[in-house]
Protein backbone atom coordinates (compact mmCIF):
# COMPACT_ATOMS: atom_id res chain seq x y z
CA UNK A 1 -28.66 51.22 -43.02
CA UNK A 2 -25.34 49.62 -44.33
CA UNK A 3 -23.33 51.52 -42.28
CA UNK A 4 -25.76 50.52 -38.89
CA UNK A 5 -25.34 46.87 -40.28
CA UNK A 6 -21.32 47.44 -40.64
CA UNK A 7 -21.10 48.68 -37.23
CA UNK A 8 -23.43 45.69 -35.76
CA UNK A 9 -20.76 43.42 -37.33
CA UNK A 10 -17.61 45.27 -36.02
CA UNK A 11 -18.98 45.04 -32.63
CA UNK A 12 -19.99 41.44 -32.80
CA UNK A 13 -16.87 40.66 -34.16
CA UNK A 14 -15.07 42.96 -30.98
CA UNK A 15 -17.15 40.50 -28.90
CA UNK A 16 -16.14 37.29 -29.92
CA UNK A 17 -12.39 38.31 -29.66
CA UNK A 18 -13.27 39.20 -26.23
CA UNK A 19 -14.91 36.04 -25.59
CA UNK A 20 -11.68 34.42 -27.41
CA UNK A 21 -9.35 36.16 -25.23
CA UNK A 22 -11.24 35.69 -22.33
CA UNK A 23 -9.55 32.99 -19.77
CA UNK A 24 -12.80 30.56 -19.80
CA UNK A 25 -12.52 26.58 -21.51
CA UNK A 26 -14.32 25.58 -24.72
CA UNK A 27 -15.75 22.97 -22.83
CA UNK A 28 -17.49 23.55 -19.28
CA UNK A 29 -19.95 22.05 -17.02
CA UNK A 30 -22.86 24.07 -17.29
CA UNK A 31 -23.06 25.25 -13.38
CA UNK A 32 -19.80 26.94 -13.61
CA UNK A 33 -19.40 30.74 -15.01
CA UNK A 34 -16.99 32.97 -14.78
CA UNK A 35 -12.97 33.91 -16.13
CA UNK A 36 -10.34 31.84 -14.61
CA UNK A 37 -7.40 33.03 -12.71
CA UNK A 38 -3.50 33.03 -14.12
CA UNK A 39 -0.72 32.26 -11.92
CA UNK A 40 2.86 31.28 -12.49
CA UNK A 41 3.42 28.46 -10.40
CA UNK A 42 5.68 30.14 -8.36
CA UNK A 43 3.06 31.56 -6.62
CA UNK A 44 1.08 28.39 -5.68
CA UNK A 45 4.14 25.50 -5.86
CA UNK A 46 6.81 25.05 -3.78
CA UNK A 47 9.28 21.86 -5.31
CA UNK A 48 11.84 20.42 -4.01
CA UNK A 49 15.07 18.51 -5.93
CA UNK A 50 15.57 14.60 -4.76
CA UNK A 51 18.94 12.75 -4.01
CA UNK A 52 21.74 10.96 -5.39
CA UNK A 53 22.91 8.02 -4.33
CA UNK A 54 26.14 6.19 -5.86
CA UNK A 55 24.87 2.79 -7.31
CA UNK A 56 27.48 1.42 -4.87
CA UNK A 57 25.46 2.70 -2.20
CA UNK A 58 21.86 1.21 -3.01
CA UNK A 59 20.32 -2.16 -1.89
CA UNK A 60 18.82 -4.19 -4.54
CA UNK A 61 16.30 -5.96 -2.14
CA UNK A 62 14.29 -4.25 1.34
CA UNK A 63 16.45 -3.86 4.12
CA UNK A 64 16.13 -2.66 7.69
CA UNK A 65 15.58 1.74 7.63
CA UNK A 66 15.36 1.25 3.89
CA UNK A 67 13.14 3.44 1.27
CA UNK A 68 11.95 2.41 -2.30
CA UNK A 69 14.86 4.63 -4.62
CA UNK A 70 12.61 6.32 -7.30
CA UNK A 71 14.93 6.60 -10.53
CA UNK A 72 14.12 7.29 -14.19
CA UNK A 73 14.52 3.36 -14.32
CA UNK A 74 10.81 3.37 -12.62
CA UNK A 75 9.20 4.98 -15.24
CA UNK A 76 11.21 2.23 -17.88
CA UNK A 77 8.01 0.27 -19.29
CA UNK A 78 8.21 -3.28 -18.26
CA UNK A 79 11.04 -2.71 -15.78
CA UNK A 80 11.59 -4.82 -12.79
CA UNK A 81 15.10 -3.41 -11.19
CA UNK A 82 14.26 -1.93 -8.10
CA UNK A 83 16.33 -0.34 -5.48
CA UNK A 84 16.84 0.87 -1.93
CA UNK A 85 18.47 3.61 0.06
CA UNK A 86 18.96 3.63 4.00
CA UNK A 87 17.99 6.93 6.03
CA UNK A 88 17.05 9.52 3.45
CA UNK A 89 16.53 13.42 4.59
CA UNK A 90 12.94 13.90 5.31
CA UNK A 91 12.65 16.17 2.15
CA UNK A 92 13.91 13.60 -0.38
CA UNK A 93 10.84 11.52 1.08
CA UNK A 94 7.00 11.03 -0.91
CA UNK A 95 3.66 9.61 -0.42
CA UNK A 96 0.94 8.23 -2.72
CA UNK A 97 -0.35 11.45 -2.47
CA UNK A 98 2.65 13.70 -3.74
CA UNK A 99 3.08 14.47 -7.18
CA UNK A 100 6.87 13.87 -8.69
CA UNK A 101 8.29 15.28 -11.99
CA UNK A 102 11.14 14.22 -13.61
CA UNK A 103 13.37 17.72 -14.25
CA UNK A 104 16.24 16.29 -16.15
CA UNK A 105 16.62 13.64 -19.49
CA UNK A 106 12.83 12.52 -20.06
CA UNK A 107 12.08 15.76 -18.50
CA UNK A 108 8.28 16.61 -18.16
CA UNK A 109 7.35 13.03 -16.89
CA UNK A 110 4.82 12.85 -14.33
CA UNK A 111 4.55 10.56 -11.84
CA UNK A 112 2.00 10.37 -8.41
CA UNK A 113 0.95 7.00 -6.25
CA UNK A 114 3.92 5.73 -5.15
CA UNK A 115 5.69 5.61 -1.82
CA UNK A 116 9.69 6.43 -1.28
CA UNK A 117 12.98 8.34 -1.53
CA UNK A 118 13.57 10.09 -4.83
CA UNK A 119 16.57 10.89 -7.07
CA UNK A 120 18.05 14.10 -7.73
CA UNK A 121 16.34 13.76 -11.62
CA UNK A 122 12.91 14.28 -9.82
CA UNK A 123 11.09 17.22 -8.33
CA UNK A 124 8.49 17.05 -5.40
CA UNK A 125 5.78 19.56 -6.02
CA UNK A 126 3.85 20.83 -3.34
CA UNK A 127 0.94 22.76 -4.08
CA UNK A 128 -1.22 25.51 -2.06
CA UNK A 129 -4.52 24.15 -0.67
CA UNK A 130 -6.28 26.25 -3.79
CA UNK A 131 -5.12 23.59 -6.09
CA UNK A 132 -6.77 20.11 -6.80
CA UNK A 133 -4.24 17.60 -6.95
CA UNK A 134 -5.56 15.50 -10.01
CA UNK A 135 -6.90 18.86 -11.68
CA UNK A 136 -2.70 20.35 -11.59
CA UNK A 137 -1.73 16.09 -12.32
CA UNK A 138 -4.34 17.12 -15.61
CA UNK A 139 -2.60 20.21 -16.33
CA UNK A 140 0.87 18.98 -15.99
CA UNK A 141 0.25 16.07 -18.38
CA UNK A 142 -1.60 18.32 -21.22
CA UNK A 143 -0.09 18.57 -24.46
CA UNK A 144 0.68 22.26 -24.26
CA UNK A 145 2.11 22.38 -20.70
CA UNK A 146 4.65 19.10 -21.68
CA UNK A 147 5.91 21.09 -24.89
CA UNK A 148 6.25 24.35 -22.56
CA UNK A 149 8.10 21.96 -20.29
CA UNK A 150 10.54 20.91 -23.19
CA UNK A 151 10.97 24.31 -24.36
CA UNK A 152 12.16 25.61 -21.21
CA UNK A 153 14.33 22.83 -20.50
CA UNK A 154 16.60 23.60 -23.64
CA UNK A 155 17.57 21.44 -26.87
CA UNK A 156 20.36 20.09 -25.36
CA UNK A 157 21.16 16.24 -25.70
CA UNK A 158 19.60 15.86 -22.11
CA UNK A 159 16.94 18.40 -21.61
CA UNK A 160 17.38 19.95 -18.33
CA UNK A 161 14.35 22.42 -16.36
CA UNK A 162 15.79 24.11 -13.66
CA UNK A 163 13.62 25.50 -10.23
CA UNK A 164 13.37 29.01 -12.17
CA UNK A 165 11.87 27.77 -15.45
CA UNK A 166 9.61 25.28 -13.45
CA UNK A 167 8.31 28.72 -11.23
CA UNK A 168 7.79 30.43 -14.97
CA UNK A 169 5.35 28.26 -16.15
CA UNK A 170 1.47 29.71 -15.99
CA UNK A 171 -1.41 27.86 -14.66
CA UNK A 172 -4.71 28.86 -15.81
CA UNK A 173 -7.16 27.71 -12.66
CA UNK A 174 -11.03 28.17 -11.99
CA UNK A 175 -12.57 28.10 -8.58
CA UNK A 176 -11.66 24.75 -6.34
CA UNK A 177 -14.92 23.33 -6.94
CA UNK A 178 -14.30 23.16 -10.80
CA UNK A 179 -10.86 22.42 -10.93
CA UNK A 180 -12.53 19.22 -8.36
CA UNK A 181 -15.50 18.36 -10.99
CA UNK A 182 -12.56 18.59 -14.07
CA UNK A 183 -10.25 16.28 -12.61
CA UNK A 184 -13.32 13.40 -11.47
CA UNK A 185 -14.14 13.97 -15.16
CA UNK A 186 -10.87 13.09 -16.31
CA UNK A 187 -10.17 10.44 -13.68
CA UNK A 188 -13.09 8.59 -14.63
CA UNK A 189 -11.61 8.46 -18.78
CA UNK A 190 -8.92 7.27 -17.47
CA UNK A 191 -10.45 4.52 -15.23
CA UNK A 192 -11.65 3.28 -18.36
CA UNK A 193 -8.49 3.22 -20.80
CA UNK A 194 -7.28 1.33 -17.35
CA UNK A 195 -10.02 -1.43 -17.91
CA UNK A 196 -9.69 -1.67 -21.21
CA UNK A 197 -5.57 -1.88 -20.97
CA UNK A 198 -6.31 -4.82 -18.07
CA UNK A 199 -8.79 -6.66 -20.56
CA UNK A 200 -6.35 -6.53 -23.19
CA UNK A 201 -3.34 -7.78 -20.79
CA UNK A 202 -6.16 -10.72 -19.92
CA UNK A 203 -6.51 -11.33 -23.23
CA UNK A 204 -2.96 -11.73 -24.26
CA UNK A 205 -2.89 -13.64 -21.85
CA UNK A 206 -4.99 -16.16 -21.80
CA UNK A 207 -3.72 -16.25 -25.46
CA UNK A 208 -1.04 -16.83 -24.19
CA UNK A 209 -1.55 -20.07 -22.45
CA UNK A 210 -3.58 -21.50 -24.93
CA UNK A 211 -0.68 -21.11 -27.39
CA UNK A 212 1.12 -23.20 -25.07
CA UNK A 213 -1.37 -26.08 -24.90
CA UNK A 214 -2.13 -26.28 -28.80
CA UNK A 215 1.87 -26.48 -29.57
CA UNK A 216 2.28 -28.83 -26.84
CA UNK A 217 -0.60 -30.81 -27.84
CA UNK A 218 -1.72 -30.81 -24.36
CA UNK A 219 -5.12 -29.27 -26.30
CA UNK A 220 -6.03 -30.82 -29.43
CA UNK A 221 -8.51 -30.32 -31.84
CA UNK A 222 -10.90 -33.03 -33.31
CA UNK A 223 -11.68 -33.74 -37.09
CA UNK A 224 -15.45 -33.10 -38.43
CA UNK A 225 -16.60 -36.35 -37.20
CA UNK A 226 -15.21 -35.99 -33.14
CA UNK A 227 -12.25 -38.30 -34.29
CA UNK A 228 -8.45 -37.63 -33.31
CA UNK A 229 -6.19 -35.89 -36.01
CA UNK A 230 -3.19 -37.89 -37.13
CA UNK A 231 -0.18 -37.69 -35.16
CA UNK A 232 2.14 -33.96 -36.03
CA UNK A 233 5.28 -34.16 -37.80
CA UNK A 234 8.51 -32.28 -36.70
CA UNK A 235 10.70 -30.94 -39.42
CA UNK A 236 13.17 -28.40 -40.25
CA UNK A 237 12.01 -24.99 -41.36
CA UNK A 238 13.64 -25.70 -44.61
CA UNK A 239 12.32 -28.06 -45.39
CA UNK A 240 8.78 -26.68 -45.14
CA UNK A 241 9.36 -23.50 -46.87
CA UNK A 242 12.01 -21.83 -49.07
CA UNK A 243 13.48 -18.66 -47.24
CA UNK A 244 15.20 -15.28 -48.19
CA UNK A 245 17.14 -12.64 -47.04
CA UNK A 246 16.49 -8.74 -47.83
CA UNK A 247 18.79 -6.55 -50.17
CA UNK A 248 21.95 -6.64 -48.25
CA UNK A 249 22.87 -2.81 -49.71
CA UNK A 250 21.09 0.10 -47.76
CA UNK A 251 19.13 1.62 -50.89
CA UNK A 252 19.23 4.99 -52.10
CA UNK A 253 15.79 6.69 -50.75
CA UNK A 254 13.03 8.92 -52.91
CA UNK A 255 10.04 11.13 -52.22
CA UNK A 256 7.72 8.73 -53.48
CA UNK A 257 8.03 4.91 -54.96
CA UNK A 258 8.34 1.39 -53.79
CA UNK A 259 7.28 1.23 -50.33
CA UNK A 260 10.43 -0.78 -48.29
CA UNK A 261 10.12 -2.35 -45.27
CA UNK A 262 12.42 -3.08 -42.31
CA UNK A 263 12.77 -4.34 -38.60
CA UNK A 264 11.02 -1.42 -37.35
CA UNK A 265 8.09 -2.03 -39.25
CA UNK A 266 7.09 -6.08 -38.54
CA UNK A 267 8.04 -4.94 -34.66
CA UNK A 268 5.28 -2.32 -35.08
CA UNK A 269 2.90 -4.29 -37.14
CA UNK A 270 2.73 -1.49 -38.73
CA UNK A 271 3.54 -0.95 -43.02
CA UNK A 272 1.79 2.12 -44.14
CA UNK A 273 4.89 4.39 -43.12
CA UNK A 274 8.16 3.50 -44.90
CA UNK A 275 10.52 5.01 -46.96
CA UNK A 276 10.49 4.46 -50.59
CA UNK A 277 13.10 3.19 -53.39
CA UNK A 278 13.13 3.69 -57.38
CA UNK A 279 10.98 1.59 -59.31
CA UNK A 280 14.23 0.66 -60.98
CA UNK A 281 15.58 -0.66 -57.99
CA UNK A 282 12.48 -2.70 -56.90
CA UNK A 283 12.43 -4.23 -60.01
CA UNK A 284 16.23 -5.71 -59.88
CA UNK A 285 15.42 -6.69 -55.92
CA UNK A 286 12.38 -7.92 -57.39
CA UNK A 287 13.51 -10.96 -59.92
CA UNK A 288 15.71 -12.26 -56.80
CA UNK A 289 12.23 -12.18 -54.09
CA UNK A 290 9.10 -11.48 -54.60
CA UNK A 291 6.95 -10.43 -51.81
CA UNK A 292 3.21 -11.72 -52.10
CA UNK A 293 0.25 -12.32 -50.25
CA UNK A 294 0.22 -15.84 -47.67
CA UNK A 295 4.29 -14.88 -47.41
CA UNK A 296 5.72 -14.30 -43.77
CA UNK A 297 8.25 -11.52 -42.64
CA UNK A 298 9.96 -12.00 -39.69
CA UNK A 299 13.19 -9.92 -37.96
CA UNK A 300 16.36 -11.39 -37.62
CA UNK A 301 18.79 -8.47 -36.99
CA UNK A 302 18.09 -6.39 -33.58
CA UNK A 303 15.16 -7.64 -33.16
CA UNK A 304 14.89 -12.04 -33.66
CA UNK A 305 11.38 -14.02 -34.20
CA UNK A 306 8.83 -11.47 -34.45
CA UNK A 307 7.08 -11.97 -37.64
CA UNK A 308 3.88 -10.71 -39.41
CA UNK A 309 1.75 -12.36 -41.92
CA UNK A 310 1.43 -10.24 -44.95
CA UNK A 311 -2.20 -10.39 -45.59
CA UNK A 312 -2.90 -7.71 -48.13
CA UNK A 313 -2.00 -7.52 -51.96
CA UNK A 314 1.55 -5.76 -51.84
CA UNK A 315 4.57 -3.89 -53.72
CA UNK A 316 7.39 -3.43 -51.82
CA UNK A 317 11.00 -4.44 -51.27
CA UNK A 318 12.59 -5.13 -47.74
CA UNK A 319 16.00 -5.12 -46.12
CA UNK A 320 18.49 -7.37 -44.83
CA UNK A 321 17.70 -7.42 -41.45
CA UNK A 322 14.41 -9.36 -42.09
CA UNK A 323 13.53 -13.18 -43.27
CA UNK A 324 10.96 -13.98 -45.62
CA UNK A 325 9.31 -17.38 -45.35
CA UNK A 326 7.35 -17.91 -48.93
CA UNK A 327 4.39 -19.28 -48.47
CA UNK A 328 3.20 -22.98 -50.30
CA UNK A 329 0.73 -25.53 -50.13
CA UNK A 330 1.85 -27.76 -47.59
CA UNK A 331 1.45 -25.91 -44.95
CA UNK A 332 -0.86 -22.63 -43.71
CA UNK A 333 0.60 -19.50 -43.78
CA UNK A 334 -1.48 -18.15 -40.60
CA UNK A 335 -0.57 -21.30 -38.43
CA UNK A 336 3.08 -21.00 -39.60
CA UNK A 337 3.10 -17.18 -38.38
CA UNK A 338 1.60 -17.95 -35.03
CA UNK A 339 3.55 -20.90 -34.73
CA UNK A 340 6.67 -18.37 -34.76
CA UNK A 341 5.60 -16.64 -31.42
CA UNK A 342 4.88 -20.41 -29.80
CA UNK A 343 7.56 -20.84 -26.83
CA UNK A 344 9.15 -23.68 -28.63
CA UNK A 345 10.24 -22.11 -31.69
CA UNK A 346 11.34 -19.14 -30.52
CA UNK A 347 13.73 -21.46 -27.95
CA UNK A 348 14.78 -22.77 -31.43
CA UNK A 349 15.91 -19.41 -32.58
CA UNK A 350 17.16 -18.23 -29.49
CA UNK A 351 19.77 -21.64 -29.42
CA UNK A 352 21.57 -20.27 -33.17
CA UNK A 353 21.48 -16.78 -32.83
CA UNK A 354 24.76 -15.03 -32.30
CA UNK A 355 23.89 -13.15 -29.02
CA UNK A 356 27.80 -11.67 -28.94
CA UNK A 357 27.66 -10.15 -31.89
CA UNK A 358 26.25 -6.54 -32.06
CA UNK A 359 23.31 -6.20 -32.53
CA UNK A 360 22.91 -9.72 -32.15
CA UNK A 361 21.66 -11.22 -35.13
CA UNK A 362 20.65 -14.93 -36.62
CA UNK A 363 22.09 -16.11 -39.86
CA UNK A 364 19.70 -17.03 -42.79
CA UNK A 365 20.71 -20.46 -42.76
CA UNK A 366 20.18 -21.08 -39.01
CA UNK A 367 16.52 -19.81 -39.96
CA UNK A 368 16.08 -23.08 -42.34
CA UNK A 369 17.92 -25.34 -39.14
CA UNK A 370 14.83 -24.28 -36.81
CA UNK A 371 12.39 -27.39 -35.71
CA UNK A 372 8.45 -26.50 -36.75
CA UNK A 373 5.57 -28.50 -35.20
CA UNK A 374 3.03 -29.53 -38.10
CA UNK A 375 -0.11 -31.23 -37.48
CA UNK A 376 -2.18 -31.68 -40.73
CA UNK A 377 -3.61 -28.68 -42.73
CA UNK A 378 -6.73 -29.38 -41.46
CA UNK A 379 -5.93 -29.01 -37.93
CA UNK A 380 -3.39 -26.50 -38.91
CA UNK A 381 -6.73 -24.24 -39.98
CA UNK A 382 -8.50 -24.87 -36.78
CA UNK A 383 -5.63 -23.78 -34.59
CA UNK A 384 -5.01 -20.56 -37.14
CA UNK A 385 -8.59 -19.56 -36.84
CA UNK A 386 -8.80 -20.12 -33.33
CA UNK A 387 -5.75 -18.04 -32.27
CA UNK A 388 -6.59 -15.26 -35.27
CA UNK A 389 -10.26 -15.19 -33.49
CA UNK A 390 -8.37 -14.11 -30.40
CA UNK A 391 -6.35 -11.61 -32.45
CA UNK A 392 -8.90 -9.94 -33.39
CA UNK A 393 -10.11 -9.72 -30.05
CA UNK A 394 -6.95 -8.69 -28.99
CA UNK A 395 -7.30 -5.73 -31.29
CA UNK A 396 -10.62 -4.42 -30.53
CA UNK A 397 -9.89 -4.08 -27.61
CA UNK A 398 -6.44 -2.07 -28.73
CA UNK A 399 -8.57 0.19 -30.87
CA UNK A 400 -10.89 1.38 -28.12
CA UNK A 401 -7.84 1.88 -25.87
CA UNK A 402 -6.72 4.17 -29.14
CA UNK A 403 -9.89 6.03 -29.55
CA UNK A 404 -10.41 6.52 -25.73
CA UNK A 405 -6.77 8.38 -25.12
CA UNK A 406 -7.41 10.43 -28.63
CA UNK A 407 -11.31 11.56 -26.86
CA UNK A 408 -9.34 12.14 -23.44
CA UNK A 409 -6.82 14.07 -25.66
CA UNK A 410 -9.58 16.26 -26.44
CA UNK A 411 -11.19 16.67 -23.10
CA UNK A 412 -7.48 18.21 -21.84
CA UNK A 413 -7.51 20.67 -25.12
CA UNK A 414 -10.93 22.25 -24.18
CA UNK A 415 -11.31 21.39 -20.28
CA UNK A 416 -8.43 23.45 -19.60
CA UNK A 417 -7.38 27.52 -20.57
């Protein structure tokens, strides 16, 4: 009887390394059965390599027989250079409806909807009519074909994937009809993080401008009983609050300690990864500054004016390249920090920083020079409620964006072989 039960157990355990093995997705709509089919995509791509054109050579505005130049300086986030090329060869030429893929430095990049002539850094992919378009867009996006991608293009300072290694790589495709219900899946995810990203861009804004009114005092707030606040004062920032530089030496780092913070982590907004110094060293840093909760960090090296509220109960040391405003009572720490991102003071900071020097930095004492806006505290805690309100709007809306791309992370890793 043992041995019958042994034997039901080896072949149940044969059959789920079958199933295992077997080219079929963790995840599948239920009217679809079946393996699917593997292919290198040599056998159902043919791409071809765009052109280079000298700088010299390209228009920086439309101009008769011209063509949108698609460049790695398209895919630059927040980019606005744009160029154009006279008569281009028909097979440098794309649609909306082609798909592109960058073959050489940010190699693996995909990029489809747009109209023009590309560069030689690109690759047109044209697919057999077997393939969905937005199911191989899917596939060429996915975690594990992007880190094939890398691996094949070499560990070189600029990656490179040549037209052999791009035919190597293996596709993993079901019948047309479910590659077609995968990819309106998909497309619909990503319809939403694209709502979501548009409600936050609303948001900010329409932050935004009402930052603009309240410093301006186009937009004022009225005391508990409807009448005006008194008039705002206009004073130096040193006057306000007393201000400090990080250590100026570049400490020696540990395992585990003192968390210490630097430009890269007020830019972020984000303090839970840092290295760490000696206890021994925070201590000495620490009778010069103290960091504590109400203070204000803000960059000043690299990076000038963006500053962060430190809002929990903290430990840590920072570096040079940041400010720290200490908080008091004359003034409120959360109207202070958003007054730092108001057009007006950051005009202020911009007019004594030393823009030749590299990076460009702002000395401490030009910090203290700056002009703040101060109404009363009272209307100070209006305006820093107000705005925080919208903050935290702001990121809500951030965190769903964050949860949706991790579930559409997902989808890819069990949607596709």
């Amino acid at each position: 009887m043992a041995t019958k039960d042994n034997n039901n157990s080896v072949i149940a355990s044969e059959e789920r390394a079958k199933q295992s093995a077997a080219l079929v997705p963790k995840l599948r709509f239920k009217e679809f059965d079946g393996e699917w089919e593997k292919k290198k995509l040599g056998e159902i791509t043919k791409i071809n390599q765009g052109l280079q054109i000298a700088i010299k050579d390209r228009f920086l505005e439309e101009v008769e027989n011209s063509f949108f130049y698609i460049t790695n300086e398209f895919l630059r986030a927040g980019s606005t250079k744009k160029y154009f090329i006279k008569n281009p060869t028909e097979s440098v030429l794309c649609t909306e409806e082609d798909i592109l893929m960058t073959r050489t430095g940010n190699t693996g990049q995909v990029v489809t909807g747009v109209r023009g002539a590309f560069h030689n850094n690109f690759f047109k992919i044209k697919f057999t009519s077997s393939i969905n378009k937005w199911f191989f867009f899917y596939f060429l996006t996915d975690y594990k074909t992007q880190n094939e991608i890398l691996k094949l293009a070499g560990t070189s300072t600029i990656p490179d994937l040549n037209h052999s290694d791009f035919y190597r790589l293996k596709i993993n495709l079901p019948s047309l009809k479910e590659q077609q219900k995968t990819a309106t899946f998909l497309t619909a995810v990503d319809k939403k993080i694209s709502q979501l990203t548009s409600k936050k861009q609303q948001l900010t804004k329409y932050k935004k401008g009402v930052m603009q009114q309240l410093f301006s005092q186009e937009l004022r707030f009225k005391d508990e009983n409807g009448n005006d606040f008194p008039d705002w004062e206009e004073k130096r920032l040193g006057e306000v609050a007393k201000y400090y530089d990080g250590t100026h030496q570049t400490p020696k780092y540990v395992e585990e300690g003192i968390p210490f913070y630097s430009v890269e982590h007020v830019t972020a907004n984000q303090f839970s990864k840092t290295k760490f110094i000696t206890n021994e060293v925070f201590e000495k840093e620490n009778k010069r500054v103290k960091l504590e909760r109400g203070d204000i960090l803000m960059t000043r090296i690299g990076d000038i004016g963006t500053s962060r509220l430190i809002d929990w109960d903290v430990n840590a040391s920072f570096y040079v390249s940041l400010a720290l405003l200490k908080q008091n009572e004359t003034f409120n720490s959360t109207y202070l920090n958003q007054f730092i991102s108001s057009r007006f003071f950051q005009n202020e900071l911009w007019k004594r920083t030393i823009h030749v020097a590299f990076p460009k930095k702002i000395n401490l004492g030009e910090i203290g020079n700056c002009k703040v806006k101060l109404p009363n505290l009272k209307e100070q805690q209006k305006i820093a409620s107000y705005l925080s309100a919208l903050d935290d709007e702001i990121e809500a809306v951030q965190v769903q964006i964050e949860q949706t791309q991790v579930f559409k992370k997902g989808l890819l890793q069990q949607l596709f072989v």
